[in-house]
C-alpha atoms as a PDB file:
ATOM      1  CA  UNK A   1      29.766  15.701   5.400  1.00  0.00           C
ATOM      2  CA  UNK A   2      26.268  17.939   6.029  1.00  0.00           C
ATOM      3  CA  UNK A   3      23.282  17.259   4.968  1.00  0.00           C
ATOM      4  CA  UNK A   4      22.611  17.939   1.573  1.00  0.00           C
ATOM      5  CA  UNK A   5      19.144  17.995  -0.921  1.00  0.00           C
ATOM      6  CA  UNK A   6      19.044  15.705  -4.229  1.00  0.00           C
ATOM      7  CA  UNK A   7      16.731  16.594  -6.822  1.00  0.00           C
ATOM      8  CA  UNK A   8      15.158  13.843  -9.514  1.00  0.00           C
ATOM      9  CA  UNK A   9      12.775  13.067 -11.802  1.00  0.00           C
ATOM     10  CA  UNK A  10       9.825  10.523 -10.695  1.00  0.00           C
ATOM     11  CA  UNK A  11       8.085   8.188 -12.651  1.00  0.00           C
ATOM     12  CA  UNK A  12       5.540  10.944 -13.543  1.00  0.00           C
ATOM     13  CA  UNK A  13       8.081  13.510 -14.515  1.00  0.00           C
ATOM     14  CA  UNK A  14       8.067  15.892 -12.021  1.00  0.00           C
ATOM     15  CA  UNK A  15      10.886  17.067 -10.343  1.00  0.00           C
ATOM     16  CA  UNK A  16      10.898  16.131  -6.405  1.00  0.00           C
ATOM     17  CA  UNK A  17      13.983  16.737  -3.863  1.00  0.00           C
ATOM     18  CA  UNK A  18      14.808  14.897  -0.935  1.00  0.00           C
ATOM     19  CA  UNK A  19      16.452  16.463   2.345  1.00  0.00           C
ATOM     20  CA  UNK A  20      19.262  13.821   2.993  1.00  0.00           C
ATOM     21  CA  UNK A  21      21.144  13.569   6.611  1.00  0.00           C
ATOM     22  CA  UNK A  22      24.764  13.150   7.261  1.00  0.00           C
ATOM     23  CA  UNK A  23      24.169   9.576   8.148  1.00  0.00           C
ATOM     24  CA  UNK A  24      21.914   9.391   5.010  1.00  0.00           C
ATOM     25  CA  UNK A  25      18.524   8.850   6.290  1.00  0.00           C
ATOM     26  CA  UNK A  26      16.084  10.651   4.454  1.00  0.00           C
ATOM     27  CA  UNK A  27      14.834  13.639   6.462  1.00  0.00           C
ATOM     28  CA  UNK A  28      12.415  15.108   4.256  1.00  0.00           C
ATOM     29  CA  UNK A  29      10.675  14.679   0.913  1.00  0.00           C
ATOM     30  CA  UNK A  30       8.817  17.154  -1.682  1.00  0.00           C
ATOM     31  CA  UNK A  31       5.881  17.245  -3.552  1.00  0.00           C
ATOM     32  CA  UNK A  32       6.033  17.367  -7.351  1.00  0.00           C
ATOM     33  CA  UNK A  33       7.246  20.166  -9.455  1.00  0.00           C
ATOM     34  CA  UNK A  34       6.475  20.130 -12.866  1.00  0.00           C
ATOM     35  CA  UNK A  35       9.918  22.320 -13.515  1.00  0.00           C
ATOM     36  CA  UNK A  36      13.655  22.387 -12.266  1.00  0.00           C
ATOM     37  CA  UNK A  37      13.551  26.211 -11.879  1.00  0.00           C
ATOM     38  CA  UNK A  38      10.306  25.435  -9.107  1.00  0.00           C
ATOM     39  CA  UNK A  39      11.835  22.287  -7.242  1.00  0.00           C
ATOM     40  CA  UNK A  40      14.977  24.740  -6.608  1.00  0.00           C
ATOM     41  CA  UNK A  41      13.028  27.394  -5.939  1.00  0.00           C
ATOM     42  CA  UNK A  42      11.193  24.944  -3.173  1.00  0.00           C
ATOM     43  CA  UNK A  43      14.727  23.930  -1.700  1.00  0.00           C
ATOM     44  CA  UNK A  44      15.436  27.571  -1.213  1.00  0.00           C
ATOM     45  CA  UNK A  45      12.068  28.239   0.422  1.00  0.00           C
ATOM     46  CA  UNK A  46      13.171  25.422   3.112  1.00  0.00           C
ATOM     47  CA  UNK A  47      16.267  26.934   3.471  1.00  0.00           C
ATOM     48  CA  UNK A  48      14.907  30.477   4.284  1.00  0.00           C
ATOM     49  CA  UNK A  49      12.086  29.272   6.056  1.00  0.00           C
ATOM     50  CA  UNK A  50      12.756  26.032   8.311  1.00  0.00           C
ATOM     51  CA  UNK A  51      15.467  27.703  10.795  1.00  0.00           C
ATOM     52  CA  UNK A  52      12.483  29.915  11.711  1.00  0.00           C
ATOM     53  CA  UNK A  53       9.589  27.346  11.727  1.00  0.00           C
ATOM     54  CA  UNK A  54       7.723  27.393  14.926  1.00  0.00           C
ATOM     55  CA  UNK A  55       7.014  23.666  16.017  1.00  0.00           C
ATOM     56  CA  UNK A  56       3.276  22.783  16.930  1.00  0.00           C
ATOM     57  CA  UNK A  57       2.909  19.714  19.262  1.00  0.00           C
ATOM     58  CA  UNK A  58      -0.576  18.664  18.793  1.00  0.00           C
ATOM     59  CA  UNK A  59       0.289  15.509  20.803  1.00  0.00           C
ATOM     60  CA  UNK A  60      -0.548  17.302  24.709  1.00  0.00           C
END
């Protein structure tokens, strides 16, 4: 199995996903959405966008 996202509800309300690994280790977590239509429209952005994302080490 891939990796896959799963969307919820916190505590708050909001809608949050998590980007889950096939060996299920969380990869990466959202902020809050305050509707479903805008946490999928988030997971979409990261789909589009990460494959492109330029990595910045600010560690040298």
């Amino acid at each position: 199995m891939g990796s896959k996202f799963v969307v919820s509800k916190d505590k708050a309300g909001e809608y949050r996903f998590k980007l889950i690994a096939p060996n299920n280790q969380v990869i990466a977590v959202s902020e809050g959405y305050t509707s479903k239509e805008s946490v999928m429209a988030g997971i979409e952005s990261v789909k589009l966008n990460a494959a492109k994302a330029a990595v910045e080490d600010k560690t040298v």
